[in-house]
C-alpha atoms as a PDB file:
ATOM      1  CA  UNK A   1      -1.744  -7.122  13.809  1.00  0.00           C
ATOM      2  CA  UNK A   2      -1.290  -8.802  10.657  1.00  0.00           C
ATOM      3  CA  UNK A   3       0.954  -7.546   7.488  1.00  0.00           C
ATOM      4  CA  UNK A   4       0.272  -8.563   4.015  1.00  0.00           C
ATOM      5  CA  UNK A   5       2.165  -7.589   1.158  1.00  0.00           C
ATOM      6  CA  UNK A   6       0.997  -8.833  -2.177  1.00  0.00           C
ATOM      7  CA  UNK A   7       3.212  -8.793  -4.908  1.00  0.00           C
ATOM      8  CA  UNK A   8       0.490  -8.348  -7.328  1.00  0.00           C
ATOM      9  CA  UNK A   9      -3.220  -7.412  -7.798  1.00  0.00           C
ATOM     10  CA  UNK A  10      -4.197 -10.839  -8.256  1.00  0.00           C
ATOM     11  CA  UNK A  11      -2.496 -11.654  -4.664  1.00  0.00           C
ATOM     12  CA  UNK A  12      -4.136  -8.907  -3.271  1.00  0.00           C
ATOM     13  CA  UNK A  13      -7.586 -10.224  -4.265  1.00  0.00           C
ATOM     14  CA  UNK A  14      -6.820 -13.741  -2.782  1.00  0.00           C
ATOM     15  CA  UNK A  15      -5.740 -11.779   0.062  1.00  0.00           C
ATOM     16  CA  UNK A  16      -8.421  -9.745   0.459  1.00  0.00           C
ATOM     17  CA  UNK A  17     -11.432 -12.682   0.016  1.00  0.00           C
ATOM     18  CA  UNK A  18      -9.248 -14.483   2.523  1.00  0.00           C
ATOM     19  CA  UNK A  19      -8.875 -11.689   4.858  1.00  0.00           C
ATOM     20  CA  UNK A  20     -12.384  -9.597   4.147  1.00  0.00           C
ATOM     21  CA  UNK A  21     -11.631  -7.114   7.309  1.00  0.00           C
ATOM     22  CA  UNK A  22      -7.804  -6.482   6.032  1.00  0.00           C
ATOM     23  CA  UNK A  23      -7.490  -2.625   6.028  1.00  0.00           C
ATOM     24  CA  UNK A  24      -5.942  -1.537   2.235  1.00  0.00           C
ATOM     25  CA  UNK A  25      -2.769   1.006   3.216  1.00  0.00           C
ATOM     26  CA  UNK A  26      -1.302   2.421  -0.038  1.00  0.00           C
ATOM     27  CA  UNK A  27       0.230   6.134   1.101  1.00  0.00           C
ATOM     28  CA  UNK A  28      -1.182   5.247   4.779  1.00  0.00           C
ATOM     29  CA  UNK A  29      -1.974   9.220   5.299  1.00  0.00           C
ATOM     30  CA  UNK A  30      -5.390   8.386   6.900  1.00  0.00           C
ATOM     31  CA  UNK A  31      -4.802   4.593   7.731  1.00  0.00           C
ATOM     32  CA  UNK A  32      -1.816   5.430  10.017  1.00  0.00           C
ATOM     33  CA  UNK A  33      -3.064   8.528  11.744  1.00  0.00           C
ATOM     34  CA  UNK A  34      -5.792   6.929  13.108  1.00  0.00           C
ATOM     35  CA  UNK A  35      -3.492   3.920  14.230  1.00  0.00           C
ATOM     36  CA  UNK A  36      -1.028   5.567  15.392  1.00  0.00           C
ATOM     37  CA  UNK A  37      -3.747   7.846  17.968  1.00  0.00           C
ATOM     38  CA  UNK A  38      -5.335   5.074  18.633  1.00  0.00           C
ATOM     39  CA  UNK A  39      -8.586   5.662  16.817  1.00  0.00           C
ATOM     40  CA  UNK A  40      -8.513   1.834  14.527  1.00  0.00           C
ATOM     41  CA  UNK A  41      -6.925  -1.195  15.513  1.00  0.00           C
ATOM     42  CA  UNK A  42      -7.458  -3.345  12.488  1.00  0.00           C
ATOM     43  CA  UNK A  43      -6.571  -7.016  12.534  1.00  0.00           C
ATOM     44  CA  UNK A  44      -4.944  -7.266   9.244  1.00  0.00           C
ATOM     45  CA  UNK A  45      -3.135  -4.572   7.298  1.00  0.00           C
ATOM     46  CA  UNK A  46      -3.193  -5.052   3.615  1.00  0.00           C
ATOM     47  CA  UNK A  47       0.065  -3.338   1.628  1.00  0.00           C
ATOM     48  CA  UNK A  48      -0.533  -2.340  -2.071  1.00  0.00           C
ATOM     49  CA  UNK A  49       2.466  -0.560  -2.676  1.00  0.00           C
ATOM     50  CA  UNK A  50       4.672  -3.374  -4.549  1.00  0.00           C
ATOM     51  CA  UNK A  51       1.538  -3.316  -7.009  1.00  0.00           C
ATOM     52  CA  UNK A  52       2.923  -0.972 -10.024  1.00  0.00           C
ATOM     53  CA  UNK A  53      -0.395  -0.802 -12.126  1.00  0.00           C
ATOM     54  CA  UNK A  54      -2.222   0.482  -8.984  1.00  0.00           C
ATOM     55  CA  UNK A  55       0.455   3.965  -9.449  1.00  0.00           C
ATOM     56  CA  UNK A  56      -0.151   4.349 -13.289  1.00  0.00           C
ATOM     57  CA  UNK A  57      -2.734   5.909 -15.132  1.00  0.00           C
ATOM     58  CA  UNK A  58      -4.607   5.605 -18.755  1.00  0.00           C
ATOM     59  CA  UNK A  59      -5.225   9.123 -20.708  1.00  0.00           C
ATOM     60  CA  UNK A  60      -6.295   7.537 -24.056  1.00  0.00           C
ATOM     61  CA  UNK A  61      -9.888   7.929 -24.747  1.00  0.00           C
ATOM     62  CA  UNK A  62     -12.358  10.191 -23.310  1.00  0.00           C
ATOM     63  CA  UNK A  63     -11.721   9.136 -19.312  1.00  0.00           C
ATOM     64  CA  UNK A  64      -8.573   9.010 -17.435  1.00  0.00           C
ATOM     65  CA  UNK A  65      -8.459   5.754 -15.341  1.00  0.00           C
ATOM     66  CA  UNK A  66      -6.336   6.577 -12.893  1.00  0.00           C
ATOM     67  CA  UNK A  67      -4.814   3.612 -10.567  1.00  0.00           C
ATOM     68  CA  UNK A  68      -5.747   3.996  -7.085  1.00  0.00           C
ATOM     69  CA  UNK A  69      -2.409   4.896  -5.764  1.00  0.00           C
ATOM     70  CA  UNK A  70      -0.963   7.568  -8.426  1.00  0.00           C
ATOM     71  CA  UNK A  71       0.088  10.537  -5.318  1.00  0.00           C
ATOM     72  CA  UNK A  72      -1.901  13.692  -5.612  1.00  0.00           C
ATOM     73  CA  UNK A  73       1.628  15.355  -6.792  1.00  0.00           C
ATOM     74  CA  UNK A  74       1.307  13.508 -10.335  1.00  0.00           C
ATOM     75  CA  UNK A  75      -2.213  14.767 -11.145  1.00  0.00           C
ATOM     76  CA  UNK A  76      -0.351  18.335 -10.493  1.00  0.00           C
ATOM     77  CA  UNK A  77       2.379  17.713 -12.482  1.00  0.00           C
ATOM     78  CA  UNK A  78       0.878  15.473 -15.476  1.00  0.00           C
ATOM     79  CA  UNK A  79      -2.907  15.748 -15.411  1.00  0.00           C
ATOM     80  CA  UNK A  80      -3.887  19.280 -14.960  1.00  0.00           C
ATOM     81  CA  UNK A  81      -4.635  19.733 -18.437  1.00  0.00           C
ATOM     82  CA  UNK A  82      -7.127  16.671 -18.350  1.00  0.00           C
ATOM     83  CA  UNK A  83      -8.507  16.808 -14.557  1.00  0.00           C
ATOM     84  CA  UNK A  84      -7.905  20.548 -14.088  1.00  0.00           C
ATOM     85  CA  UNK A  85     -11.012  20.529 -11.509  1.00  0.00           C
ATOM     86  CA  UNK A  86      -9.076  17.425  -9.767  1.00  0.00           C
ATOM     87  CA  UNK A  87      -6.000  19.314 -10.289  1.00  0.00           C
ATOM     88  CA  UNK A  88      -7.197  21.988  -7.927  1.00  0.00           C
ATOM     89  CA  UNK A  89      -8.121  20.114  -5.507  1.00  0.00           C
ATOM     90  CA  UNK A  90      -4.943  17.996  -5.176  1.00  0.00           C
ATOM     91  CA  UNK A  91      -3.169  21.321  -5.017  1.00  0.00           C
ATOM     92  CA  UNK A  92      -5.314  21.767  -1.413  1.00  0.00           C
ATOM     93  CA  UNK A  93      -4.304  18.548  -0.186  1.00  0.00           C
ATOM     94  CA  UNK A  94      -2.226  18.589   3.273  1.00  0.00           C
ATOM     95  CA  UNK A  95       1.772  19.268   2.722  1.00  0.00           C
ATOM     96  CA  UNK A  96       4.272  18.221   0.059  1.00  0.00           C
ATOM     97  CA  UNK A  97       4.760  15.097   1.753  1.00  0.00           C
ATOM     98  CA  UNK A  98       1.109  14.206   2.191  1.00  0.00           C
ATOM     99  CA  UNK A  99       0.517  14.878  -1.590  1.00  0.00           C
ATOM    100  CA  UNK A 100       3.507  12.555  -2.398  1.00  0.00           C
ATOM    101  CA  UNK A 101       1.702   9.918  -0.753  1.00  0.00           C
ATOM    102  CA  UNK A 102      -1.718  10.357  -0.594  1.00  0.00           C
ATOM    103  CA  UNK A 103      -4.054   9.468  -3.462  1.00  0.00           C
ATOM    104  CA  UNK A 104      -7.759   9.611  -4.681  1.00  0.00           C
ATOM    105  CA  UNK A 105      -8.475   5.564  -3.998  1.00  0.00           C
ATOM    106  CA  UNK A 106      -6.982   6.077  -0.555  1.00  0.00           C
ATOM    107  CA  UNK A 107      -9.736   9.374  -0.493  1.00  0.00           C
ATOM    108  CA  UNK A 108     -12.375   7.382  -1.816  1.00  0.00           C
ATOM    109  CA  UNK A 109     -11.558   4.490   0.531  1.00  0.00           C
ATOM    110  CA  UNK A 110     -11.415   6.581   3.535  1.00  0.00           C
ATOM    111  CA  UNK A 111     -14.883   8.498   2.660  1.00  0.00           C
ATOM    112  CA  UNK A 112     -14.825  11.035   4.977  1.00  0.00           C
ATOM    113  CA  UNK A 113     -17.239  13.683   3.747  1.00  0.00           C
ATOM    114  CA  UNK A 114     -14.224  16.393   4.508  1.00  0.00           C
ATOM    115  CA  UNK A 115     -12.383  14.984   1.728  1.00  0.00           C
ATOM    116  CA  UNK A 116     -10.946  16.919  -1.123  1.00  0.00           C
ATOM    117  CA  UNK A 117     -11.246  14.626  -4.129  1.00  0.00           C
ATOM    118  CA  UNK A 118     -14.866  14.085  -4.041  1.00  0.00           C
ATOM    119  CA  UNK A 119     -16.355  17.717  -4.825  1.00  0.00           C
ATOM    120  CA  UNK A 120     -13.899  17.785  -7.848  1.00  0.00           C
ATOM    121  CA  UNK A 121     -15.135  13.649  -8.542  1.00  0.00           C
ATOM    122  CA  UNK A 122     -18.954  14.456  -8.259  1.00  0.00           C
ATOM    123  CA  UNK A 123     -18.264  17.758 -10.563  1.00  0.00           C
ATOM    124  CA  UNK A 124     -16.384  15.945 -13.342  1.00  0.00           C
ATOM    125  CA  UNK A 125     -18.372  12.858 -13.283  1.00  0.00           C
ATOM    126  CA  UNK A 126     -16.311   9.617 -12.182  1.00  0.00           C
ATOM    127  CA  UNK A 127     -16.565   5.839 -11.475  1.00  0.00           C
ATOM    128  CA  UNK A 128     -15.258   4.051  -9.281  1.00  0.00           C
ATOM    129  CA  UNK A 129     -13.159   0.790 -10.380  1.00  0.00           C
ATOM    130  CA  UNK A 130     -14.229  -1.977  -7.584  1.00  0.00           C
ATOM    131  CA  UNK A 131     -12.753  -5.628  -8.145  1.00  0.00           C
ATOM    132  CA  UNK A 132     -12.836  -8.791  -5.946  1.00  0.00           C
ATOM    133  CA  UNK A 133     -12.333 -12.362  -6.962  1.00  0.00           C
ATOM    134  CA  UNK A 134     -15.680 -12.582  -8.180  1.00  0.00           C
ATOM    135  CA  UNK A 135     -15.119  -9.811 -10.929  1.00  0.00           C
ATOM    136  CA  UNK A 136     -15.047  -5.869 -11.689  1.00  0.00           C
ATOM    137  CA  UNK A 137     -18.198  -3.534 -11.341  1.00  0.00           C
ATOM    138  CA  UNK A 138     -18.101   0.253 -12.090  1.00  0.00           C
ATOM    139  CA  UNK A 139     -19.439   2.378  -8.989  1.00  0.00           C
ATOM    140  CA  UNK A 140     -20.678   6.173  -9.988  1.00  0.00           C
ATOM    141  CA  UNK A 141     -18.792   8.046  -7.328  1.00  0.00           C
ATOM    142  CA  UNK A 142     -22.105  10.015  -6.179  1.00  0.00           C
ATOM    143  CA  UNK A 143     -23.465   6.116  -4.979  1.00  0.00           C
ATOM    144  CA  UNK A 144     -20.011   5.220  -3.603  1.00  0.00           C
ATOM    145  CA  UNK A 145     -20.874   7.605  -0.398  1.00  0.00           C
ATOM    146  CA  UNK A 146     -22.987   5.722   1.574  1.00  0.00           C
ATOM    147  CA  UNK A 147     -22.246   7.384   5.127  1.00  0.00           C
ATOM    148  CA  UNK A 148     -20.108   9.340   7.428  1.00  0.00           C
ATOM    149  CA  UNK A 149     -17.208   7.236   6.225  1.00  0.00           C
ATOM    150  CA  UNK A 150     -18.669   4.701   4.809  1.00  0.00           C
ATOM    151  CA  UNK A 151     -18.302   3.519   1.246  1.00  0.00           C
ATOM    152  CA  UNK A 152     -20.510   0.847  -1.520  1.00  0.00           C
ATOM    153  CA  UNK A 153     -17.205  -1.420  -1.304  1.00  0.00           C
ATOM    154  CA  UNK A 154     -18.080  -5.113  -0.472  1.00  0.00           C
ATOM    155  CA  UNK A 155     -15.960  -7.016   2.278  1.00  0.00           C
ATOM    156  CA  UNK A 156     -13.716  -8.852  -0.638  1.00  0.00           C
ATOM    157  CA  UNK A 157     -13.572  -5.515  -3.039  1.00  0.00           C
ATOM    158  CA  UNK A 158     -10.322  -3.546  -3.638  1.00  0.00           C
ATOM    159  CA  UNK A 159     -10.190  -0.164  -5.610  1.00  0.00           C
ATOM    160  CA  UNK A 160      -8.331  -0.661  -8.975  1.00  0.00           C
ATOM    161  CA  UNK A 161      -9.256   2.629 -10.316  1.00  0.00           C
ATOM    162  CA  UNK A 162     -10.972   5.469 -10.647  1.00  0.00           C
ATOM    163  CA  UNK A 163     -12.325   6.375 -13.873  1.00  0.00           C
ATOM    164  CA  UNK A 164     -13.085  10.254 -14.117  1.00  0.00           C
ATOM    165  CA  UNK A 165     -14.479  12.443 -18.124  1.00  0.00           C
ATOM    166  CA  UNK A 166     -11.969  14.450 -19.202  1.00  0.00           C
ATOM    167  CA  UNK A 167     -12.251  17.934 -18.850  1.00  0.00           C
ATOM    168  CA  UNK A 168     -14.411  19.411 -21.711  1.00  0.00           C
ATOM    169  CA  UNK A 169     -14.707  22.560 -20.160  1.00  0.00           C
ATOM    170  CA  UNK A 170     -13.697  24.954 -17.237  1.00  0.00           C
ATOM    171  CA  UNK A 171     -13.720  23.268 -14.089  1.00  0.00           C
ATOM    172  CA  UNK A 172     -12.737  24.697 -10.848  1.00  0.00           C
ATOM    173  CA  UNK A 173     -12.348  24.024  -7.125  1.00  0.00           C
ATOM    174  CA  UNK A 174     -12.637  26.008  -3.786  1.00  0.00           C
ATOM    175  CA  UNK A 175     -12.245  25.325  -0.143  1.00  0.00           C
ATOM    176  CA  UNK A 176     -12.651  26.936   3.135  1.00  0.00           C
ATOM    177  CA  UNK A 177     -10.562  25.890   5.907  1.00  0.00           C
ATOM    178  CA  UNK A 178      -9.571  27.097   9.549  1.00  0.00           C
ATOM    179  CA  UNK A 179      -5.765  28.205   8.224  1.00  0.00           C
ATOM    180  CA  UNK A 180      -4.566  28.658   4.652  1.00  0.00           C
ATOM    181  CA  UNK A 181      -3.028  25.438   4.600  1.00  0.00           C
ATOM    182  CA  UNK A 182      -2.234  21.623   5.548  1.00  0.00           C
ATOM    183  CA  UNK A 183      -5.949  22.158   7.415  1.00  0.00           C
ATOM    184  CA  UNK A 184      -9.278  19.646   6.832  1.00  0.00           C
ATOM    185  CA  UNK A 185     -11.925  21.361   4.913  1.00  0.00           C
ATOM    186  CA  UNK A 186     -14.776  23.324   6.773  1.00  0.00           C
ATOM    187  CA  UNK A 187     -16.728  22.945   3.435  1.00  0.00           C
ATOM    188  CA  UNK A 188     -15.349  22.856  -0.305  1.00  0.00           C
ATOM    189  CA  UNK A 189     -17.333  23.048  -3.758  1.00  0.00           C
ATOM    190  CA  UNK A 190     -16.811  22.170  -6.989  1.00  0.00           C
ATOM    191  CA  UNK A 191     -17.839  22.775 -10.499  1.00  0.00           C
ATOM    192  CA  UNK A 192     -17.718  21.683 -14.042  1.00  0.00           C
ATOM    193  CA  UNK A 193     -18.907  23.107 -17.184  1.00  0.00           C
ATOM    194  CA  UNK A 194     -19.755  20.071 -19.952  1.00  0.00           C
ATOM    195  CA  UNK A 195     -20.903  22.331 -22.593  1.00  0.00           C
ATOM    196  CA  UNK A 196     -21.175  19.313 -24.710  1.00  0.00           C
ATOM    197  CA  UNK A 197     -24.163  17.427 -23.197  1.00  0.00           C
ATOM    198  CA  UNK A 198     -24.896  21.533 -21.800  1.00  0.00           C
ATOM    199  CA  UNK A 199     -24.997  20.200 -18.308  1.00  0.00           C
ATOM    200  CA  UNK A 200     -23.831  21.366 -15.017  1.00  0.00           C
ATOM    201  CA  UNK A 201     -21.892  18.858 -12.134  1.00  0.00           C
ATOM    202  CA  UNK A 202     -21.322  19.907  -8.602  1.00  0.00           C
ATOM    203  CA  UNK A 203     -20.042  18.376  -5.646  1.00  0.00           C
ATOM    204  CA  UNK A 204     -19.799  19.881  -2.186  1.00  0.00           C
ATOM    205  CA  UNK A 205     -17.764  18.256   0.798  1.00  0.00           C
ATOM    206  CA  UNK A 206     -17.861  18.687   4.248  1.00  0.00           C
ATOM    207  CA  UNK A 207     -21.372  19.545   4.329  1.00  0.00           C
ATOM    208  CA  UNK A 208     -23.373  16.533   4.961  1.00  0.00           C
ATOM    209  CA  UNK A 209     -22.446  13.552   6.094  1.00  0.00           C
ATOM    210  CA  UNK A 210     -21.331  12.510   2.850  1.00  0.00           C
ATOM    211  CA  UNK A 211     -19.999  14.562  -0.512  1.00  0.00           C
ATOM    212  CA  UNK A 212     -22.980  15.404  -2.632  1.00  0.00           C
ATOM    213  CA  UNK A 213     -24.170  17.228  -5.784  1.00  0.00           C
ATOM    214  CA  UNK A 214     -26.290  20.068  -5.467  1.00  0.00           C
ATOM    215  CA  UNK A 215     -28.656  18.703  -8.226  1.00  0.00           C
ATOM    216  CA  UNK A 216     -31.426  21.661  -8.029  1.00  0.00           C
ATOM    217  CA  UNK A 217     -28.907  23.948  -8.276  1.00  0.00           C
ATOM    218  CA  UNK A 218     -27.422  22.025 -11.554  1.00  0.00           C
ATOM    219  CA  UNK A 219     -30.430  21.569 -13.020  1.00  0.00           C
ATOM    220  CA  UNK A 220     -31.338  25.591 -12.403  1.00  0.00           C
ATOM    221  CA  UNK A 221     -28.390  26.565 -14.001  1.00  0.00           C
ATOM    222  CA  UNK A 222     -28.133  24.524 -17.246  1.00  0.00           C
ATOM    223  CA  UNK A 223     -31.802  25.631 -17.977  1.00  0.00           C
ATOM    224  CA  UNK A 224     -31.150  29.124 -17.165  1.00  0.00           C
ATOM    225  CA  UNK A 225     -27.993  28.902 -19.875  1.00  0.00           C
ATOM    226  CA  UNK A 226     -30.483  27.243 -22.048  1.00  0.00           C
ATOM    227  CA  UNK A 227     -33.245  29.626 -22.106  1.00  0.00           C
ATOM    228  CA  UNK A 228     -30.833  32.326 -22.395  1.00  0.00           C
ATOM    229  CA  UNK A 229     -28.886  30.432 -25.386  1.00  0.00           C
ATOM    230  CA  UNK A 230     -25.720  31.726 -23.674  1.00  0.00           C
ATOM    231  CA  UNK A 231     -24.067  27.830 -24.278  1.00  0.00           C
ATOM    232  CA  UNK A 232     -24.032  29.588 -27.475  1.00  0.00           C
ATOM    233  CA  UNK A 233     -23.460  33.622 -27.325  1.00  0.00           C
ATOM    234  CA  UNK A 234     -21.170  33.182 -24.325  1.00  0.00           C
ATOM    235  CA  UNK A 235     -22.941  36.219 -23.149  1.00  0.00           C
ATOM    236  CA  UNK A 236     -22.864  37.446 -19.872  1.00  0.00           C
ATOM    237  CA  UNK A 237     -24.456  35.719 -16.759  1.00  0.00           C
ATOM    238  CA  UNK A 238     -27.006  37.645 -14.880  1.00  0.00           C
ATOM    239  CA  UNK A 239     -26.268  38.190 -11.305  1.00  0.00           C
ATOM    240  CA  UNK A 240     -29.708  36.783 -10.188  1.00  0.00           C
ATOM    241  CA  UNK A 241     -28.686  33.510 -11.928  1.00  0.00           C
ATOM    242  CA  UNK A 242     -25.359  33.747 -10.176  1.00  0.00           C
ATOM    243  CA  UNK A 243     -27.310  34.043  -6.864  1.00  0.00           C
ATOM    244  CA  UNK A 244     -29.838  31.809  -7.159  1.00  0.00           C
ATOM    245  CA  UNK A 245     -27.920  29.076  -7.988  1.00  0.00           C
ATOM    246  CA  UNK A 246     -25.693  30.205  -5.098  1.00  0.00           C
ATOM    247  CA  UNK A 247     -28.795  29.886  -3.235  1.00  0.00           C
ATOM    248  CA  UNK A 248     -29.931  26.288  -4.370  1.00  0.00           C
ATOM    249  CA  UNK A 249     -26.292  25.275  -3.768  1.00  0.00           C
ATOM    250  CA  UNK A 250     -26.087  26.168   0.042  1.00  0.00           C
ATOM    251  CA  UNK A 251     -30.244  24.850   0.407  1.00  0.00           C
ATOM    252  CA  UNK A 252     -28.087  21.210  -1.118  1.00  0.00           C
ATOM    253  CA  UNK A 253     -26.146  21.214   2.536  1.00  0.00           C
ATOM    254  CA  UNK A 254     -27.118  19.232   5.323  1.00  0.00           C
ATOM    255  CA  UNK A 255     -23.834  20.404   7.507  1.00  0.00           C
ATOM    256  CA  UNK A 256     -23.429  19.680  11.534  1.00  0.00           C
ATOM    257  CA  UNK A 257     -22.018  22.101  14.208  1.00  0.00           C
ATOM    258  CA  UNK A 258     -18.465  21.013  15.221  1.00  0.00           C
ATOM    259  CA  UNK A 259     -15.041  22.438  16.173  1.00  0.00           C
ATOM    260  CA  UNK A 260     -13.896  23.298  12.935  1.00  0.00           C
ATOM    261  CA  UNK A 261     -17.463  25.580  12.322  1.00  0.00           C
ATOM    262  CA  UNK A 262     -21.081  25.781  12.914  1.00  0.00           C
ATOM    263  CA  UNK A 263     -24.082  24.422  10.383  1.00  0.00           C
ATOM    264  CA  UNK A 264     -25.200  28.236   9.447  1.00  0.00           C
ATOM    265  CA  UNK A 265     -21.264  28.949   8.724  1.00  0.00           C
ATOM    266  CA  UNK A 266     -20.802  26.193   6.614  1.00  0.00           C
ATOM    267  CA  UNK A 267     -23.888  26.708   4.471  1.00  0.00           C
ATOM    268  CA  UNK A 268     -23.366  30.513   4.130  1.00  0.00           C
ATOM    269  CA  UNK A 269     -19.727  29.557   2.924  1.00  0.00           C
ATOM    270  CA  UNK A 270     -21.263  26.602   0.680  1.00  0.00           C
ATOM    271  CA  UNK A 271     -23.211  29.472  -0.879  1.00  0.00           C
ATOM    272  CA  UNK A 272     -20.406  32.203  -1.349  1.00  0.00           C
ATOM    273  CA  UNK A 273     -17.808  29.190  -3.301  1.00  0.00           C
ATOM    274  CA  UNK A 274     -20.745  28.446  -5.344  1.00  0.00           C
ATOM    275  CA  UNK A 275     -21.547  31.969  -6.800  1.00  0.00           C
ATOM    276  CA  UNK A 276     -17.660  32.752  -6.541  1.00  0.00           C
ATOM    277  CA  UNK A 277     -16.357  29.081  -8.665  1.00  0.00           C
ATOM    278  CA  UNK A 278     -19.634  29.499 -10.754  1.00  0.00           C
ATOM    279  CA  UNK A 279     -18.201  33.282 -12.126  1.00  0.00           C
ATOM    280  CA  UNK A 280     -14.588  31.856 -12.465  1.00  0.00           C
ATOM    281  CA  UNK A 281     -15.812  29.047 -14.738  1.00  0.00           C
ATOM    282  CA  UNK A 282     -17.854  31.252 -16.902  1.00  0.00           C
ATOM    283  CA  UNK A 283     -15.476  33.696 -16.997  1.00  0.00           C
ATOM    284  CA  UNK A 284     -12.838  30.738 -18.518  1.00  0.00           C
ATOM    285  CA  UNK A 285     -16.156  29.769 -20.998  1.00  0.00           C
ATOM    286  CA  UNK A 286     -16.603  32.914 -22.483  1.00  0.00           C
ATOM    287  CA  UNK A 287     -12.836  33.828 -22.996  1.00  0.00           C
ATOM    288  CA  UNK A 288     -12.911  30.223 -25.211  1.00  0.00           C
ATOM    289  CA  UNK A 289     -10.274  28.916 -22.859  1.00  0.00           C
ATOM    290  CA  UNK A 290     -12.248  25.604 -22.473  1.00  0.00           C
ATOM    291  CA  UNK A 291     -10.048  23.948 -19.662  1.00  0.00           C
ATOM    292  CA  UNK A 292     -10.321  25.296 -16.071  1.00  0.00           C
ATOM    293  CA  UNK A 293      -6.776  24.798 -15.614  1.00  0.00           C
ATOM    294  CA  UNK A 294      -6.118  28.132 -17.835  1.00  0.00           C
ATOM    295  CA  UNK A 295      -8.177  29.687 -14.626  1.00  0.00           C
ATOM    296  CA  UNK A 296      -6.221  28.520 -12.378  1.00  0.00           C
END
């Protein structure tokens, strides 16, 4: 097995057009599991870690572009207030130690559906930053999926960054899993309020065979908040709102029977986070709070 170690992005490129089946290891908290039990044997590891802009991030403006490898621990710390649905989600991420290392590129790269970044991506509304040799193209993150761990990337294309709205309302996160902690999701949901535009994102992971929105569901609810002008009064929601969209939330799933749970499990539970995150964002919108992370 091969080792590269670029000192910068532009050596990375070159590496990568040169080497188009090198495997990117930034944190390595998926890349080395799977070597290490034998599940991957690539030919040529490529190292980003000496590459400084891939840690940093941007806030000014109305995205965040965050470099592939910031650690999950420095959206906690520094970003909460921006990517408070993200925030969340990084908080549900394996131990200490995995949050120190992992990051959302290395997520995104690794495209397992079980994922925790991508409900809190496809809810906030991100792109992803793709970049070869040949140039830079923008990916929405709900196109990125493109199967059970399989991702839009070309052979040549690194992620730079992830560009993700900033929060301009509540946002939240929730996941089931077989223990409280350091445990792959069953199934996970998120939400986001953009009471701007007066639209609705979801994302739900773990329950398909790649992270998806729950568009019916989205669509339901912003035209129920409509019609009932409550973008407005910040009135009340009516329960059958609540559990209808709960309803078109779960009918989004398209889960499996495995180990970790069965297919009726995972869309009953799909269900229950939507109605559940759904009353914990309102409840942040009509207390004028305006950032998830005061929910929290």
């Amino acid at each position: 097995m091969d080792f590269l170690r670029p000192a910068s992005w532009a050596e990375a490129l070159a590496a990568k057009a040169e080497h188009p089946s090198a495997v990117p290891l930034a944190g390595g908290t998926d890349v080395m599991v799977e070597i290490n039990f034998d599940h991957r044997r690539p030919e040529c590891l490529l190292d980003l870690q000496r590459i400084g802009e891939l840690h940093t991030w941007d806030a000014d403006g109305p995205d965040v572009r965050l470099g592939a490898a910031v650690p999950y621990t420095r959206i906690i710390d520094h970003l909460a207030d921006e990517l408070p649905g993200l925030a969340l989600a990084a908080r549900t991420v394996g131990s200490p130690q995995i949050r120190n290392r992992g990051s959302v590129g290395g997520n995104l790269g690794a495209a397992s559906p079980a994922g925790d970044s991508h409900p809190a991506l496809l809810a906030a509304g991100a792109e992803v930053e793709a970049e070869s040799v040949r140039g830079t193209r923008l990916i929405p993150v709900e196109e990125f999926y493109t199967g059970v761990k399989r991702n839009a990337l070309a052979p040549d294309e690194l992620i730079r960054a992830v560009r993700i709205r900033k929060a301009t309302g509540p946002q939240q996160f929730s996941k089931v899993g077989t223990r409280n902690a350091m445990v792959i999701a069953v199934c996970a949901f998120g939400i986001a309020l953009h009471p701007g535009s007066r639209t609705v994102r979801t994302g739900i992971g773990s329950a398909a065979p790649t992270p998806v929105r729950a568009r019916a569901a989205e669509e339901f609810l912003a035209a129920a908040l409509d019609d009932g002008r409550l973008w407005d009064t910040r009135g009340p929601l009516d329960p059958a709102v609540a559990g209808e969209f709960a309803g078109l939330a779960a009918g989004a799933c398209n889960p499996i029977d495995d180990v970790r749970g069965s297919a009726a499990y995972r869309r009953r539970a799909v269900g229950v986070m939507a109605r559940r995150t759904l009353g914990w964002v309102w409840d942040a919108y009509r207390g004028n709070q305006g950032r998830a992370a005061a929910c929290a």
